[in-house]
Protein backbone atom coordinates (compact mmCIF):
# COMPACT_ATOMS: atom_id res chain seq x y z
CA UNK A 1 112.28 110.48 85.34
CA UNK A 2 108.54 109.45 86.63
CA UNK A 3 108.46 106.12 88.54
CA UNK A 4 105.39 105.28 87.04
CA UNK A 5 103.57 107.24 84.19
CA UNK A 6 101.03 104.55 83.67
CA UNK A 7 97.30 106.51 82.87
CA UNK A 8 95.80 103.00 83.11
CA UNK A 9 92.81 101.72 80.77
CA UNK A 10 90.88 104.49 82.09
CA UNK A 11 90.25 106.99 79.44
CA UNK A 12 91.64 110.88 80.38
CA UNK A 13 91.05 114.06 79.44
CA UNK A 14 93.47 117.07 80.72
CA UNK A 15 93.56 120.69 80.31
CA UNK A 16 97.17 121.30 81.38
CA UNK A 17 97.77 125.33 82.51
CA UNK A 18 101.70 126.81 81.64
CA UNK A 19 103.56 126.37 84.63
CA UNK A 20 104.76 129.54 85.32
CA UNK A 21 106.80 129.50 88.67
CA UNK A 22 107.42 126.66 88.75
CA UNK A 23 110.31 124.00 87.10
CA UNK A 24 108.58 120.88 85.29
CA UNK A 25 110.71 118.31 86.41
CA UNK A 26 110.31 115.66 89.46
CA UNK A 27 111.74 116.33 92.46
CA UNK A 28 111.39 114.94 95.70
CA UNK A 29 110.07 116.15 98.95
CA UNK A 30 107.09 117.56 100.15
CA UNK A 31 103.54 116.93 101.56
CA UNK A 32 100.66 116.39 98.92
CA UNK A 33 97.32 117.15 100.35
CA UNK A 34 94.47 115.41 98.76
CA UNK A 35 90.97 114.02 99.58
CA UNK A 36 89.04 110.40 99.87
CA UNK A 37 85.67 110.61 98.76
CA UNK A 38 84.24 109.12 102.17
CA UNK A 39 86.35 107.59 105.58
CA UNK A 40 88.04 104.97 105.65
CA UNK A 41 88.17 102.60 108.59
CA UNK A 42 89.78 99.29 107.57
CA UNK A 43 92.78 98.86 105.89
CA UNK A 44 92.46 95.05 105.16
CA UNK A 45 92.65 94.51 101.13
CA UNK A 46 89.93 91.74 101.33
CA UNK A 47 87.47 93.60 102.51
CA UNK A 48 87.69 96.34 99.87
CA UNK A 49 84.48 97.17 99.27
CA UNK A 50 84.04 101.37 98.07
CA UNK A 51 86.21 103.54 95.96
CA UNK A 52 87.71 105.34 98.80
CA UNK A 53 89.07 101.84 100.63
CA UNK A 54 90.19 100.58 96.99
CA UNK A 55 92.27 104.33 96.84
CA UNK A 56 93.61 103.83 100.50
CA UNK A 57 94.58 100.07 100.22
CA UNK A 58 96.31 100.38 96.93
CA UNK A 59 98.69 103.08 98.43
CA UNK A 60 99.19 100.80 101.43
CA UNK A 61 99.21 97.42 99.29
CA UNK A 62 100.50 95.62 96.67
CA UNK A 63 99.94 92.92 94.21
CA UNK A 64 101.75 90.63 91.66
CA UNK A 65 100.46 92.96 89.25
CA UNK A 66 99.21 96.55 87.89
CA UNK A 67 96.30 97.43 86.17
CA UNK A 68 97.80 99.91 83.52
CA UNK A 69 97.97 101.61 80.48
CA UNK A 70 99.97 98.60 79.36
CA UNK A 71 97.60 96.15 80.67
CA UNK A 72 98.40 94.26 83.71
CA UNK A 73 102.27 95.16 84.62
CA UNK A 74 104.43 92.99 86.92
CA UNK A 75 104.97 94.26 90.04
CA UNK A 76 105.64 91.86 93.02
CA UNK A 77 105.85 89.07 89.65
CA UNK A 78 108.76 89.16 88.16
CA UNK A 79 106.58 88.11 84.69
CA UNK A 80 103.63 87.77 83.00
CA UNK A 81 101.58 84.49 84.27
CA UNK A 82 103.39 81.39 82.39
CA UNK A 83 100.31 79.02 81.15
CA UNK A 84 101.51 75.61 81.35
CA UNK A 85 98.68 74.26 80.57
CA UNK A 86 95.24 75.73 80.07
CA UNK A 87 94.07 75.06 83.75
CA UNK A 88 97.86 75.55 85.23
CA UNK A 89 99.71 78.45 85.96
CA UNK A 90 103.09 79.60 86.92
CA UNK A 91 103.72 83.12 88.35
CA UNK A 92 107.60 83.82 88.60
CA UNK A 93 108.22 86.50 91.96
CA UNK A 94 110.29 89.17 92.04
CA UNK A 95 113.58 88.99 94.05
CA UNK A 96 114.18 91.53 96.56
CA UNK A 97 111.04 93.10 97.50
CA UNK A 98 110.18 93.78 101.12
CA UNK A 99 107.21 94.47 103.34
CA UNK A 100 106.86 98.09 105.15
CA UNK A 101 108.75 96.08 108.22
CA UNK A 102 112.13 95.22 105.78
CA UNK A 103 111.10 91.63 106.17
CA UNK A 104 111.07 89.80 102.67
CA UNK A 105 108.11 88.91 100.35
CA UNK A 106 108.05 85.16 99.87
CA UNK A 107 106.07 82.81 97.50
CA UNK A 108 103.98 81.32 101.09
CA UNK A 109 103.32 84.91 102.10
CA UNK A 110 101.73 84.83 98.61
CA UNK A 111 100.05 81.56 98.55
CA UNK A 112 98.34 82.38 101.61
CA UNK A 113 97.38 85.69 100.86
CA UNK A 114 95.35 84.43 97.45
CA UNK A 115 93.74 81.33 99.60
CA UNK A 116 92.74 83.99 102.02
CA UNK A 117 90.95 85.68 99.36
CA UNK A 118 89.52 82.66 98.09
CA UNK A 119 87.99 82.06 101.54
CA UNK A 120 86.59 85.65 102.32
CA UNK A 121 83.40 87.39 100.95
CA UNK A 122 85.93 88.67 98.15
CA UNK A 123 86.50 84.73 96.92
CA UNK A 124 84.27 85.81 93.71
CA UNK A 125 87.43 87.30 92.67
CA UNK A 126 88.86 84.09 92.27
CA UNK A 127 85.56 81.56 91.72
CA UNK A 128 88.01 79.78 89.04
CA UNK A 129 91.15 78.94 90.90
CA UNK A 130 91.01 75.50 92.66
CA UNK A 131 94.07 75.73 94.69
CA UNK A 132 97.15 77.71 95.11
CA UNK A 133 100.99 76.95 96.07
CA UNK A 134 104.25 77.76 96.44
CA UNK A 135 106.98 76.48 94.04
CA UNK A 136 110.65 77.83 94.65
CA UNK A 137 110.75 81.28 93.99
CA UNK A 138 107.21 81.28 92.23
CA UNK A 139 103.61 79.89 92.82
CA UNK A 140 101.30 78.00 91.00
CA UNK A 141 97.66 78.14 90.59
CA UNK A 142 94.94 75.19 89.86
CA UNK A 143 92.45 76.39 87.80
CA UNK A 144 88.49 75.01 87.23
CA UNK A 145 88.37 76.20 84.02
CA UNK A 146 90.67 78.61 81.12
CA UNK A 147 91.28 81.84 82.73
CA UNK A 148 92.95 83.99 79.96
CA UNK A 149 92.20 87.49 82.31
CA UNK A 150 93.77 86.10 84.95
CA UNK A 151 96.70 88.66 85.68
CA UNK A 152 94.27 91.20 85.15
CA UNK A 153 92.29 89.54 88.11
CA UNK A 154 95.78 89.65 90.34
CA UNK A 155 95.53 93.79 89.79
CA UNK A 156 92.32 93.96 92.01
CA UNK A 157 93.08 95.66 95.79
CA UNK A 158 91.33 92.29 97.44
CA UNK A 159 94.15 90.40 95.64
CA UNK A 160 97.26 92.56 97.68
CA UNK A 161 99.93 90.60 99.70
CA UNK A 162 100.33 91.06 103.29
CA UNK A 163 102.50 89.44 105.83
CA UNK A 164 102.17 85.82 106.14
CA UNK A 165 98.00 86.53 104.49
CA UNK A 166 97.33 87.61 107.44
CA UNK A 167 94.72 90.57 108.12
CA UNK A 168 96.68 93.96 108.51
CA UNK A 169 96.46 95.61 111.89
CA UNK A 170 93.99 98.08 111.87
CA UNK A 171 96.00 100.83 113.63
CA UNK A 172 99.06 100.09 112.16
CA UNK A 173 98.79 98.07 108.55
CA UNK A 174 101.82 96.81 107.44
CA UNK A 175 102.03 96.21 103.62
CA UNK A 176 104.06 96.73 100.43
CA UNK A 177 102.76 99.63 98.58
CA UNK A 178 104.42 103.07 97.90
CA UNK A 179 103.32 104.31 101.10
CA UNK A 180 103.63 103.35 104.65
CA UNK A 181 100.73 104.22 107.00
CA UNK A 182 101.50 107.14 109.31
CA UNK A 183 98.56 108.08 111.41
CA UNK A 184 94.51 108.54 111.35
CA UNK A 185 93.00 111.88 112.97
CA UNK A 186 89.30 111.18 113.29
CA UNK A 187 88.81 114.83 114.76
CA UNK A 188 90.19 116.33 112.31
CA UNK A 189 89.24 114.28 109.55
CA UNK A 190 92.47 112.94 107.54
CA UNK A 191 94.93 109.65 107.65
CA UNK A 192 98.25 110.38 107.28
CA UNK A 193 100.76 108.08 105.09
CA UNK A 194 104.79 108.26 104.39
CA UNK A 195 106.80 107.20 101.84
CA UNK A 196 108.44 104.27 101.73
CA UNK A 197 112.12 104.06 100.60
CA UNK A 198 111.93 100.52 99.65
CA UNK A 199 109.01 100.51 97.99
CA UNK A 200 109.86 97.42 94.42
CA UNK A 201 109.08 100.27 91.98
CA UNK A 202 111.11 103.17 93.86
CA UNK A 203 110.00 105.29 96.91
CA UNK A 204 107.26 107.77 95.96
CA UNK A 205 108.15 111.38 94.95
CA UNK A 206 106.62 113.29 97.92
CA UNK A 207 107.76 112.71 101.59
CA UNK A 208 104.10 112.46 102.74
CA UNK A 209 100.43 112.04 101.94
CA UNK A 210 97.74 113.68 103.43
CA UNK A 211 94.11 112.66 102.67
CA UNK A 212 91.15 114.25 103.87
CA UNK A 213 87.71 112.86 104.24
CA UNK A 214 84.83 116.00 104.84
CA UNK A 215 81.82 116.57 106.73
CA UNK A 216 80.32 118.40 104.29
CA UNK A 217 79.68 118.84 100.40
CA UNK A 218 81.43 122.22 99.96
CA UNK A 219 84.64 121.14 102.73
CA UNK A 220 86.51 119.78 99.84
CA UNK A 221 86.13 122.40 97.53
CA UNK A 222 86.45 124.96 100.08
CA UNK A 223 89.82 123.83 101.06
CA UNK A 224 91.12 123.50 97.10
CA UNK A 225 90.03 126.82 96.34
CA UNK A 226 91.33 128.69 99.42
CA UNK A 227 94.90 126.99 98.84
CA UNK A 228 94.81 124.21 101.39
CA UNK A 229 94.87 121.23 99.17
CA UNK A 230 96.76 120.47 96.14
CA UNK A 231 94.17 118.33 94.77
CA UNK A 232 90.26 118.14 94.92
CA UNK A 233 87.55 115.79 93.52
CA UNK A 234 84.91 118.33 94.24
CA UNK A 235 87.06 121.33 93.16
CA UNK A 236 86.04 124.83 91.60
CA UNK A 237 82.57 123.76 90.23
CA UNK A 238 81.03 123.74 94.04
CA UNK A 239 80.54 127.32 94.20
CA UNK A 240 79.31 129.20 91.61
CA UNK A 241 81.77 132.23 90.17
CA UNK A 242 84.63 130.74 92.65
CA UNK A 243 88.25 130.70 91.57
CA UNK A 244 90.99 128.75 93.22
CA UNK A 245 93.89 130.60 94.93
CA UNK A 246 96.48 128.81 92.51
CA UNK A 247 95.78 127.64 89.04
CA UNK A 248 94.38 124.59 88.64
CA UNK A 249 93.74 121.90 86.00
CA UNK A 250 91.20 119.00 85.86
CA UNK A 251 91.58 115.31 84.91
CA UNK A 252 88.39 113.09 83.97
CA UNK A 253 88.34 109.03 84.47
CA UNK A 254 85.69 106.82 82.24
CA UNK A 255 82.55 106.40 85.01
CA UNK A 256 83.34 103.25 86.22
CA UNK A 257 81.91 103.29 89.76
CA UNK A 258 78.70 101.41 90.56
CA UNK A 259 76.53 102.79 92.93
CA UNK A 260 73.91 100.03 94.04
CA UNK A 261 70.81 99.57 96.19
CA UNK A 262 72.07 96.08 98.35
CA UNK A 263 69.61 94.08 100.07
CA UNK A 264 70.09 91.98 103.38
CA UNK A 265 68.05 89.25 104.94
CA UNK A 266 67.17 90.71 108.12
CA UNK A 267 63.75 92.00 107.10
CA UNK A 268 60.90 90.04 104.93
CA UNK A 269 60.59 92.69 102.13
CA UNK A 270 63.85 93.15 101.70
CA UNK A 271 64.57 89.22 100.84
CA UNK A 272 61.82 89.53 98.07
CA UNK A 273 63.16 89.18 94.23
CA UNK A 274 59.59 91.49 93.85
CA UNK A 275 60.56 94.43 95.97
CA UNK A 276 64.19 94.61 94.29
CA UNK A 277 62.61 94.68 91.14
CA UNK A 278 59.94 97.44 92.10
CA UNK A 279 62.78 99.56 93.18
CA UNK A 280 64.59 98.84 90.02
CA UNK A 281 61.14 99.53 87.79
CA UNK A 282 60.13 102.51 90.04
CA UNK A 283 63.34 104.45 90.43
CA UNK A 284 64.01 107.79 88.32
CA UNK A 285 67.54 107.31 87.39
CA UNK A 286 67.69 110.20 85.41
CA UNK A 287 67.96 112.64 88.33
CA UNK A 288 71.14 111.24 89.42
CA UNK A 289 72.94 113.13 86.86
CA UNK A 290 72.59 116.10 89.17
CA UNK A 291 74.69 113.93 92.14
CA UNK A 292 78.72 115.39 92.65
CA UNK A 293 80.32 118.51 91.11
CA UNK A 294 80.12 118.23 87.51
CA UNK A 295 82.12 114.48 87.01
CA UNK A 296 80.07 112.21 84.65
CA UNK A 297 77.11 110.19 85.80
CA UNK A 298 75.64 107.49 83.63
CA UNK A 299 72.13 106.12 84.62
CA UNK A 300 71.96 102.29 84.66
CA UNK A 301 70.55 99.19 85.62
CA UNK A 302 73.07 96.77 84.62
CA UNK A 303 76.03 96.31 86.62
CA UNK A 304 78.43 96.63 83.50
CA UNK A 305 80.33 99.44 82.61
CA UNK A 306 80.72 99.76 79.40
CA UNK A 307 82.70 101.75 77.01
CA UNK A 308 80.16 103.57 75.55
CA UNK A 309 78.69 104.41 78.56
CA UNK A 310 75.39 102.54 78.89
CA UNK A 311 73.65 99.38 77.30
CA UNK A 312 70.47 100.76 78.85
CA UNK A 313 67.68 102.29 76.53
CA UNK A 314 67.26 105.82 78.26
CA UNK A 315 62.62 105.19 78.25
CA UNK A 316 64.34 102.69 80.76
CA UNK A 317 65.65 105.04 82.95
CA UNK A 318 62.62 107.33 83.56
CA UNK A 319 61.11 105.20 86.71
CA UNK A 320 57.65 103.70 85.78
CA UNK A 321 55.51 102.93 89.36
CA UNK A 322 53.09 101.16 87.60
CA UNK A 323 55.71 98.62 86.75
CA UNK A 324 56.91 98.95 89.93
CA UNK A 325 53.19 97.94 91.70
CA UNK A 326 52.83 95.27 89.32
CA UNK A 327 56.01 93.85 90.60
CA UNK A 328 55.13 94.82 94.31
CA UNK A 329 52.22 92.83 94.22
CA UNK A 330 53.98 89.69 93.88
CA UNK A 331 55.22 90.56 97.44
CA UNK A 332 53.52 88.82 100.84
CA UNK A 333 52.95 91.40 103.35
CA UNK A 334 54.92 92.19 105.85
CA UNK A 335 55.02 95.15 108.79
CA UNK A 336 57.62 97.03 110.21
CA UNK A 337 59.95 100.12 108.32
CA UNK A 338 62.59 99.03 106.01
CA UNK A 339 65.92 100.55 106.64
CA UNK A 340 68.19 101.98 104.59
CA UNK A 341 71.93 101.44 106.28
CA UNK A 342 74.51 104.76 104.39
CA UNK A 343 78.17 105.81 105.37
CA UNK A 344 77.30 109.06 106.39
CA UNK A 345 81.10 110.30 105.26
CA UNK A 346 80.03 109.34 101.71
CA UNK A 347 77.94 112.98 101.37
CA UNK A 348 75.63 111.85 97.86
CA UNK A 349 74.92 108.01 99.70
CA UNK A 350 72.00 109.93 102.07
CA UNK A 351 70.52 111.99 99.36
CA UNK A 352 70.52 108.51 97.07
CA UNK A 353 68.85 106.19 99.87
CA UNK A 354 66.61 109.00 100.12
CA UNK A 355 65.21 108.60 97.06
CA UNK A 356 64.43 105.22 97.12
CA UNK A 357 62.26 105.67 100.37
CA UNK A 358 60.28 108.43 97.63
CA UNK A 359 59.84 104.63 95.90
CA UNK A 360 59.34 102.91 98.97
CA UNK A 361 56.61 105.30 100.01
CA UNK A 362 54.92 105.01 96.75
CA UNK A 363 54.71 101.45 97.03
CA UNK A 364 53.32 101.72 100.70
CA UNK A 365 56.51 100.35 102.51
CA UNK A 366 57.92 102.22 105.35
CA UNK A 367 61.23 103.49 104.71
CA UNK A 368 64.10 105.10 107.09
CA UNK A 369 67.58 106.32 106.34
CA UNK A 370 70.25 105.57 108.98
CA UNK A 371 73.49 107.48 108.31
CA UNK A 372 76.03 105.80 110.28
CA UNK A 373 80.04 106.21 110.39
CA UNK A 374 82.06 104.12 108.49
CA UNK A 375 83.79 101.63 110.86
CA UNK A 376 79.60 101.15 112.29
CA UNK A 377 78.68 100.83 108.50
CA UNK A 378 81.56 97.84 107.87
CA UNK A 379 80.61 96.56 110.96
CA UNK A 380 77.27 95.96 110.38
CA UNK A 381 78.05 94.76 106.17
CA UNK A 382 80.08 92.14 108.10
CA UNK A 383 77.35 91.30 110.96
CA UNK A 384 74.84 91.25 107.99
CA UNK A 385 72.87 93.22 110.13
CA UNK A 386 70.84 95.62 107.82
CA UNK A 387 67.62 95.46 105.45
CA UNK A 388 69.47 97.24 102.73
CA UNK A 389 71.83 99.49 102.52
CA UNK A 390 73.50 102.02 99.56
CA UNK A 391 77.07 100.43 98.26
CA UNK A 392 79.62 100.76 95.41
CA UNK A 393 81.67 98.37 93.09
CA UNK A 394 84.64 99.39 91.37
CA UNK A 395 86.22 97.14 88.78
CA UNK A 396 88.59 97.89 85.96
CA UNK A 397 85.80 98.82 82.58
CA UNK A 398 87.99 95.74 80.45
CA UNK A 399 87.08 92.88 82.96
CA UNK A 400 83.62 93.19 81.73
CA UNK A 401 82.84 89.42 82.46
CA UNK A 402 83.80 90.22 86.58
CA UNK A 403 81.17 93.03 86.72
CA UNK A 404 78.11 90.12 86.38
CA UNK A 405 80.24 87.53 88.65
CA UNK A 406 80.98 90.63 91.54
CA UNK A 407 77.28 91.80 91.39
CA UNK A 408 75.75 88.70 92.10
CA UNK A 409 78.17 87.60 94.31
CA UNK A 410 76.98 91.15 96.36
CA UNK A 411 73.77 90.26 96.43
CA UNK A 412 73.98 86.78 97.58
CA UNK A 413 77.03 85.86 98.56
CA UNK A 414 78.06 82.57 96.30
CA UNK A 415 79.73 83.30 92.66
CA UNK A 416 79.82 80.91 89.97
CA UNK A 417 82.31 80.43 87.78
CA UNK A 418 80.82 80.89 84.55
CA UNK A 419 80.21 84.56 83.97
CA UNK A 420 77.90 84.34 80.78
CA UNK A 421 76.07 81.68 83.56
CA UNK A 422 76.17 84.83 86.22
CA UNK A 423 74.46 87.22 83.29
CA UNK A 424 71.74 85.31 83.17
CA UNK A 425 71.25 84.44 86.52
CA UNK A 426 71.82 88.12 87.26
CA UNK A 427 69.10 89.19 85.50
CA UNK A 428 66.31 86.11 87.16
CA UNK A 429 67.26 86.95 90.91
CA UNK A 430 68.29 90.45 90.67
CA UNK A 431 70.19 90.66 93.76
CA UNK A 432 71.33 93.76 93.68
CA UNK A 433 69.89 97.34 91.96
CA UNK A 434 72.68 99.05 90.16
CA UNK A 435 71.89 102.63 89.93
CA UNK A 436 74.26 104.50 88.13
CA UNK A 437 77.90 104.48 87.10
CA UNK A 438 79.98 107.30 87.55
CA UNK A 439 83.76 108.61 86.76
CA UNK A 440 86.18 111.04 88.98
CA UNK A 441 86.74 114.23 88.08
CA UNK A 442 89.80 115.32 90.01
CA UNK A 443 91.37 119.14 90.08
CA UNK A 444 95.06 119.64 90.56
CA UNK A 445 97.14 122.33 91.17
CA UNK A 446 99.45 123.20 88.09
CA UNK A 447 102.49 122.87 90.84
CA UNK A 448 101.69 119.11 90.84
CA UNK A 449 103.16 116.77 88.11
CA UNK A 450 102.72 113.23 87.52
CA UNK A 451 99.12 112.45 87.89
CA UNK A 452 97.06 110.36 86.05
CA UNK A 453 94.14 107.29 86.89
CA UNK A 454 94.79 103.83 86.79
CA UNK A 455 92.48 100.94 85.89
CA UNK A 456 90.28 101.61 89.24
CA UNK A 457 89.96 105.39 88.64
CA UNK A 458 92.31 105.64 90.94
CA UNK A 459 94.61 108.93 91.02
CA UNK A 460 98.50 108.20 90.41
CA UNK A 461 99.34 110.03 93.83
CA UNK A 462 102.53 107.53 94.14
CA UNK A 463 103.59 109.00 90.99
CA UNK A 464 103.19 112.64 91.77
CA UNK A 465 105.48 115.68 92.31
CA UNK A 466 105.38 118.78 93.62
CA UNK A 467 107.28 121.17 91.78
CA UNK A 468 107.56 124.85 93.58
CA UNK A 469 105.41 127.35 93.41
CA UNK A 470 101.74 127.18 92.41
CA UNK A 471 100.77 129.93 89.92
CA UNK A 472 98.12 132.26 91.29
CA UNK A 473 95.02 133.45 89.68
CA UNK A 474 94.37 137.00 88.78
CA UNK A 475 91.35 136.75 91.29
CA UNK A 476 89.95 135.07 94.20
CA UNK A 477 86.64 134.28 95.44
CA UNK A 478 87.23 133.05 99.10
């Protein structure tokens, strides 16, 4: 039986092939090669901040709870939150579970986990808790105000429990999740992770989990189609008239994944409400669509996902530079090229940034792209040391009030606690330009079982199986 079959409150859509050589039952053993869609550097849950660090640290990681197809599932709880009152909350643990290091998870490693959020640039996850504690074999939170989404809150990466709250070690995280970290090989591009036997849920079905980060576009889907990988986000769509070696199928998640333009205060345009809201007049989002390998991209300049797809009239979409001047001209002069900071291992984040120096240009503003590599990108998010710089959000599509608190939060660093009071004020400063959402589209080989997304987007790989031999296709394109 599956340790976890949970497909999350992400909407999927499979086209399963007939296993043909291989038995359709879970076994253990194995290594499953897959991908991250750009390097990861950090491995402190706080400091989630892209899809690929949200994938990594929720393998590493866990929480009280699980965003799922259930809703939010006990994990490290024992229960759902207890509301004693409307503003106080109990949260019963779970006996027995254990760090990666066999030492126990207690109610202050906990406590000081949350306060550590509450503290760090990720406290907008938790603008409505006043104060958190530990109370026997559970904890109890303070709240400012009725939080009814709470648990689904807890299911966020930032909100994962580490040793004493502490941050991880870099080169050698220890944390709770279904896998333990193994190794990171720069050169050669992947991190490394193992199973771990005393995982709360069960240990993962394969032995080990290889994920590979790539140089360029077509790396990914060269090494799916050529046999290398057992599953791809790019996959068989990268080159045209390409088969993979082994039959594959393909899974789609809703598009849930913000791409936005973020804005520092290093350089006198860039702390300008008018320049954000040229950019957001003058850009074309409509060309995005043509971003990735065929998953779904939804123009947008709200940060809200929602489950229709967009809440943006398309004649809004189409980039309109007069707009954009009008708004410009609000702007005082100022000298000097406006940089654009990217992760250079997240391949589409050039050709985006790129497109809003076309605005930039247009507008008369100097604009540069500097592709840097991830640990110098964090670095410099932390340092605040950038004019802008391409980012992503990734929340779970029914937290829909989080996506306004998140956003602004981004873009300036304070969160309120009212989120209908973050709309609004969303929409006067503009701190952020939200470009488009958009979903995964993951291919599998049909000798892997067990996958699914959960409430991030986020493939099930702790769930998955390997199962024997991969079916091969009648031809291949190599």
């Amino acid at each position: 039986m599956m340790r976890r079959l949970a497909i999350g409150s992400v909407a999927l859509a499979v086209s399963l092939p007939q296993v043909a050589s291989a038995e359709s039952r879970a076994k253990y053993g194995g290594t499953l090669s897959a991908s991250l869609p750009s390097d990861v550097t950090q491995t402190d849950p706080v400091m989630a901040r892209n899809f690929a660090e949200a994938t990594l640290l929720g393998l590493l990681h866990e929480g009280l709870y699980r965003n799922t197809a259930d809703g939010p599932t006990p994990i490290l709880a024992s229960a759902a939150p207890v509301f004693e009152t409307a503003t106080r909350v109990r949260i019963a643990l779970r006996l027995g579970a254990t760090f990666h290091d066999a030492s126990p998870i207690t109610a202050n490693d906990v406590v000081a986990s949350l306060e550590r959020v509450r503290t760090s640039p990720s406290g907008w996850l938790f603008a409505a808790v006043s104060s958190v504690r530990a109370d026997g074999g559970a904890i109890v939170l303070q709240l400012s105000q009725p939080t009814p989404n709470l648990a689904a809150l807890l299911t966020l990466p930032q909100a994962a429990v580490t040793p004493g709250g502490r941050a991880p070690n870099a080169s050698a995280p220890v944390g709770a999740g279904p896998f333990m970290w193994g190794s990171r090989d720069a050169q050669r591009r992947f991190i490394e992770l193992k199973a771990f036997d005393g995982h709360v849920n069960g240990r993962p079905f394969v032995d080990k989990l290889r994920l590979h980060w790539f140089a360029a576009s077509d790396g990914e889907a060269r090494r799916f189609e050529t046999g290398a990988a057992h599953i791809s986000q790019r996959g068989a769509t990268a080159f045209s008239g390409a088969a993979p070696k082994f039959v594959s199928f393909n899974l789609d998640s809703l598009p849930i994944i913000l791409s936005f333009v973020g804005f520092g205060q290093r350089h006198p345009l860039a702390r300008h409400e008018g320049l954000r809201r040229a950019i957001d007049a003058g850009l074309a989002r409509t060309g995005f669509a043509a971003l990735g390998s065929g998953e779904r991209v939804v123009a947008t300049r709200i940060p809200l996902a929602t489950a229709g797809g967009n809440a943006v009239e398309p004649t809004q979409l189409a980039g309109d530079m007069l707009a954009a001047q009008r708004a410009f001209a609000t702007v005082p002069k100022a000298g000097g090229a406006l940089e654009i900071l990217v992760d250079a291992s997240a391949l589409d984040d050039r050709e985006i940034a790129e497109r809003v120096v076309r605005v930039l240009d247009k507008l008369g503003v100097v604009g540069s792209v500097s592709a840097v590599d991830s640990a110098t990108f964090n670095d410099r998010l932390a340092k605040h040391a950038y004019d802008a710089y391409i980012g992503q959000l990734v929340l779970p599509q029914n937290l829909a009030p989080l996506w306004w608190t998140a956003s602004y939060a981004l873009g300036t660093g304070r969160a309120g606690e009212s989120a209908a009071t973050m709309a609004a004020t969303f929409s006067k400063d503009l701190p952020i330009v939200p470009l488009f959402h958009r979903s995964v589209r993951a291919w599998a080989r049909n000798d892997v079982l067990g996958l699914g997304f959960d409430g991030l987007a986020r493939l099930t790989l702790d769930d998955a199986t390997l199962i024997g031999a991969p079916s091969k296709t009648a031809s291949v394109t190599p």
